[in-house]
C-alpha atoms as a PDB file:
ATOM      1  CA  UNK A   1       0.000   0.000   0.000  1.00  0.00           C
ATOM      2  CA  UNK A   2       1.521   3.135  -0.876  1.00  0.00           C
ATOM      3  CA  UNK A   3       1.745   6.379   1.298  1.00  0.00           C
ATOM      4  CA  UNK A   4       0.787   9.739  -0.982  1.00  0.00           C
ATOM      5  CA  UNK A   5       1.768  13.003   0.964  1.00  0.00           C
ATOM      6  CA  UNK A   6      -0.977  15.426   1.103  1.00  0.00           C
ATOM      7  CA  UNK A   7      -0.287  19.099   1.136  1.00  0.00           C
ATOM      8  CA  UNK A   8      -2.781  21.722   1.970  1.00  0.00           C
ATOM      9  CA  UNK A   9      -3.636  24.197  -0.995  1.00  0.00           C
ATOM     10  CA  UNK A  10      -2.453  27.466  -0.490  1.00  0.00           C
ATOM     11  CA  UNK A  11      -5.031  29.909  -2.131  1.00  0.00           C
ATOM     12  CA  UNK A  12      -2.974  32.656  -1.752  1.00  0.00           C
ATOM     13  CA  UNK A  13      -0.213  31.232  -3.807  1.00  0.00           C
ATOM     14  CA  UNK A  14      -2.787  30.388  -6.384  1.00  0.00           C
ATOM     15  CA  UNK A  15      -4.534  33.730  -6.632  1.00  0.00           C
ATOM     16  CA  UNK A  16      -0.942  35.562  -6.833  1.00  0.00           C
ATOM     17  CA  UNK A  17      -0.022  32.936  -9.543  1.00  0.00           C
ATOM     18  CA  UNK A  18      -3.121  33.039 -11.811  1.00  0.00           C
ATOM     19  CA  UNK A  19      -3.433  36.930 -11.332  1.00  0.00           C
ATOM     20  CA  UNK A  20       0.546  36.878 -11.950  1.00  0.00           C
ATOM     21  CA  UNK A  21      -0.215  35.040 -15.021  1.00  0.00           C
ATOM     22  CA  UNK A  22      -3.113  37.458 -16.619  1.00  0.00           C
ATOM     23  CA  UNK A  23      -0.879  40.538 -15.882  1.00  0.00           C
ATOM     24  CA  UNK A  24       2.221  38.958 -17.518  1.00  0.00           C
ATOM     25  CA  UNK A  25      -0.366  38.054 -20.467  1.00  0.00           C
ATOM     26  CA  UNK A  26      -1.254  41.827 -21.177  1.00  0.00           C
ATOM     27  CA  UNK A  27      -4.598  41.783 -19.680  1.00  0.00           C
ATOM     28  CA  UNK A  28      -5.769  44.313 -17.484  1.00  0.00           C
ATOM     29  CA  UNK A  29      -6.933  43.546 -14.056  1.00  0.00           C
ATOM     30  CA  UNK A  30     -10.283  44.244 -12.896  1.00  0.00           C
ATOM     31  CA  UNK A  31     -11.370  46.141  -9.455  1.00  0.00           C
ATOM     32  CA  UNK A  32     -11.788  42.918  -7.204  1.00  0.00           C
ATOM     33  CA  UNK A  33      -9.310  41.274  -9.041  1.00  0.00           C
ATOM     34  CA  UNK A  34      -6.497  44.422  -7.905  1.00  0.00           C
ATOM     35  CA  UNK A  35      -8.404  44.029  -3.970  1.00  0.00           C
ATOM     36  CA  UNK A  36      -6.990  40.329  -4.586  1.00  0.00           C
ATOM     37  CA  UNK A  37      -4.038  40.674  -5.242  1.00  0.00           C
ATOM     38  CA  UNK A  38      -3.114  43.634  -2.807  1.00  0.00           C
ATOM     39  CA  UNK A  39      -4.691  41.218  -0.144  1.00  0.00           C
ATOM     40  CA  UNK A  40      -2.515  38.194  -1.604  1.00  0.00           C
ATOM     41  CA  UNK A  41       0.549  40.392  -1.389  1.00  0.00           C
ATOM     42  CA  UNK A  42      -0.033  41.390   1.829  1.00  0.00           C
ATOM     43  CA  UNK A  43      -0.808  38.293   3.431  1.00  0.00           C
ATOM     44  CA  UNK A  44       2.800  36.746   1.630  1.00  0.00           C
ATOM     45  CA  UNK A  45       4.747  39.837   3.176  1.00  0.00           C
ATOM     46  CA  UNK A  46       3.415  40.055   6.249  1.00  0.00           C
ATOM     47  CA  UNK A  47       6.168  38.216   8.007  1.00  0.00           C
ATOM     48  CA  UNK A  48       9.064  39.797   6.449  1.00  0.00           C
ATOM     49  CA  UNK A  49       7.506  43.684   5.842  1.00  0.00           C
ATOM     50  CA  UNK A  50       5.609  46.042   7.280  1.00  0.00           C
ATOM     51  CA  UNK A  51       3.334  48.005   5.751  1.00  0.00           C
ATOM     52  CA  UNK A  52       5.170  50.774   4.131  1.00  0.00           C
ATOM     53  CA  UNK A  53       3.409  54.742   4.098  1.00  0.00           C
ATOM     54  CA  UNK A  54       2.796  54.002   0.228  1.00  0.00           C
ATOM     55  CA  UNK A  55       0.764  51.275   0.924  1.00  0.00           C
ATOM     56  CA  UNK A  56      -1.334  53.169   3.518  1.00  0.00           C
ATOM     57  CA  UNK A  57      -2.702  55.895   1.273  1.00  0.00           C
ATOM     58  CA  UNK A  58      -6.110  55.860  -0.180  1.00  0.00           C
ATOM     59  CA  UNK A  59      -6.742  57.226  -3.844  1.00  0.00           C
ATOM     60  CA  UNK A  60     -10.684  58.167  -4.595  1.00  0.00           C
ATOM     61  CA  UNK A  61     -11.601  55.412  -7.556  1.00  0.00           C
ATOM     62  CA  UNK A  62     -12.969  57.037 -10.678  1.00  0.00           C
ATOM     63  CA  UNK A  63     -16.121  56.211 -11.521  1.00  0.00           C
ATOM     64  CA  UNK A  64     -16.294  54.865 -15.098  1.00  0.00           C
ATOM     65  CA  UNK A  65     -18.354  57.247 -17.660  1.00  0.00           C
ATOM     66  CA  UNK A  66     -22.043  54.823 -17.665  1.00  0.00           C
ATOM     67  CA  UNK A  67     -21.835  55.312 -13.528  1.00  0.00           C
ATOM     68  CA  UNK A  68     -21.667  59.257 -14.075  1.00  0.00           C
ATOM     69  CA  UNK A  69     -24.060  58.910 -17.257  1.00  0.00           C
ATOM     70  CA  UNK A  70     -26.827  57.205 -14.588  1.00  0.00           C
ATOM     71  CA  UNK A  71     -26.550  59.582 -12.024  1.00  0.00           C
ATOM     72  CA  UNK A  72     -26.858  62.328 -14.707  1.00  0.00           C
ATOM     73  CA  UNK A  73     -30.238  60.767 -16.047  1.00  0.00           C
ATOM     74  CA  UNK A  74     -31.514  60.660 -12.435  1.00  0.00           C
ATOM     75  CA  UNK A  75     -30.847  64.193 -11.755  1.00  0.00           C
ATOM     76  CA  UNK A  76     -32.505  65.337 -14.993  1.00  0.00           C
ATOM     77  CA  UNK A  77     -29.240  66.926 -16.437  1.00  0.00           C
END
């Protein structure tokens, strides 16, 4: 009877590998696909870095043009 080793899958190796892989591809990454990988990141550095101040700021997303076209139409402009 043979003994197979059985190793836990780490999902943040996988994300940072197939997001690693669309990047390297050309293709742009969308919003929660960016939160995933900055997550990802994170969790891999944690042990060796701290979180650095250019990692701490906050940038205001931009809403894309059919968000701002909506709102427009609601407020009768």
């Amino acid at each position: 009877m043979e003994h197979n080793n059985v190793k836990p899958v780490d999902i943040t190796e996988n994300v940072l590998t197939m997001l690693g892989r669309k990047m390297s591809s050309g293709r742009d990454l969308t919003m929660s696909e960016r939160l995933m990988a900055m997550t990802a990141t994170a969790q891999t550095t944690s042990n060796r870095y701290g979180p650095g101040p250019a990692d701490m700021v906050v940038q205001q997303p931009e809403l894309p043009e059919t968000v701002k076209g909506v709102l427009a139409n609601f407020t009768g402009v």
